[in-house]
Protein backbone atom coordinates (compact mmCIF):
# COMPACT_ATOMS: atom_id res chain seq x y z
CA UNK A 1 63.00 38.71 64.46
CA UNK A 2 60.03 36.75 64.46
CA UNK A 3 60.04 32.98 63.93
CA UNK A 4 58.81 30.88 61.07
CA UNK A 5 54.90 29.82 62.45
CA UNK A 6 54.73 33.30 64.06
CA UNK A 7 51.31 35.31 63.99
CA UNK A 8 52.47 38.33 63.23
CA UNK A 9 50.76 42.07 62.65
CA UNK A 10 51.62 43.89 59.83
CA UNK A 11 50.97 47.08 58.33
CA UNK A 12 48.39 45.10 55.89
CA UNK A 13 46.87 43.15 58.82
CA UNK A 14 47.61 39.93 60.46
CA UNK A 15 49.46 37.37 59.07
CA UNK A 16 51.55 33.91 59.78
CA UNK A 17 55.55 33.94 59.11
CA UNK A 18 56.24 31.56 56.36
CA UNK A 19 60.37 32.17 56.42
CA UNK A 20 62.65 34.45 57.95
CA UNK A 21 65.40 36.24 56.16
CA UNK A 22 67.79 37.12 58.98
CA UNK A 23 70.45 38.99 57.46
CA UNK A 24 67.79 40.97 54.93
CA UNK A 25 65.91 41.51 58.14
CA UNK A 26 62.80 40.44 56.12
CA UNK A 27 60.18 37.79 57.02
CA UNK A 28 58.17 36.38 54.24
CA UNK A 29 54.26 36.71 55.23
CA UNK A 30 50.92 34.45 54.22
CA UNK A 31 48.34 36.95 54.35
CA UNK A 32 44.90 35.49 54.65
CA UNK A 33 41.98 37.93 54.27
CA UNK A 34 38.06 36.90 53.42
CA UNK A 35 38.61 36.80 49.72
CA UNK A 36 42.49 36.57 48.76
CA UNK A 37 45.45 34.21 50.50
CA UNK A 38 48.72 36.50 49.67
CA UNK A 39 52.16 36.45 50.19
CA UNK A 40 54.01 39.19 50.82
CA UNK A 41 57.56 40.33 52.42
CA UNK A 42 58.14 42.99 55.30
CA UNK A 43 61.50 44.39 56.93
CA UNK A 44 61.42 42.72 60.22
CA UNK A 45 60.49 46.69 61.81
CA UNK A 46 57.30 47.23 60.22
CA UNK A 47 55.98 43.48 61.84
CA UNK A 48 54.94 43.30 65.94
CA UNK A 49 54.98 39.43 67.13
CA UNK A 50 51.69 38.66 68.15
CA UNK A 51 51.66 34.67 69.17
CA UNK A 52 54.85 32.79 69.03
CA UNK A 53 54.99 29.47 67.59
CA UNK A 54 53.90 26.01 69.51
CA UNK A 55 56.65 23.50 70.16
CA UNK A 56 56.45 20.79 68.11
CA UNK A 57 57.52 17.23 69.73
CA UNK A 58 60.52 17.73 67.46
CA UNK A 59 61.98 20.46 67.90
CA UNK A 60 62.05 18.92 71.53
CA UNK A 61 63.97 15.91 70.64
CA UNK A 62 66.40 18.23 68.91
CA UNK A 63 66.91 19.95 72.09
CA UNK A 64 67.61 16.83 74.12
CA UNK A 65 69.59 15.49 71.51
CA UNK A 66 72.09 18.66 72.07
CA UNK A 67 71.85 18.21 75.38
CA UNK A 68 72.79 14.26 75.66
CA UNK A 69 76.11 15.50 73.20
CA UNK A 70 76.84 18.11 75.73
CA UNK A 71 76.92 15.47 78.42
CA UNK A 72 78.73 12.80 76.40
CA UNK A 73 81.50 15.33 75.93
């Protein structure tokens, strides 16, 4: 299932993951071609992950945040 961020390919084209739908199996795609932005939904089988999303500085305090709890306990 690809994450939110993703660059996915779909069977419309390329696309970026604007939310994941994990128990639909759907992802929610921005579609930006030369003359339209779209938004459109896939079942996560018809997509193929092409770049996963960057880190964000975040999403790495979360992680050490878990980690310093783990330790603590």
């Amino acid at each position: 299932m690809p994450e939110v961020g993703s660059i996915i390919k779909t069977p419309d084209g390329v696309g970026k993951v604007l939310d994941s739908q994990v128990l639909a199996e759907e992802v929610k795609v921005l579609m930006d071609n030369k003359d339209t932005v779209d938004i459109r939904k896939f079942k996560a089988h018809e997509v193929q992950i092409l770049k996963k999303p960057k880190k964000t500085q975040d999403s790495n305090v979360h992680e050490v945040e878990k980690e310093l709890k783990k330790l603590e306990d």
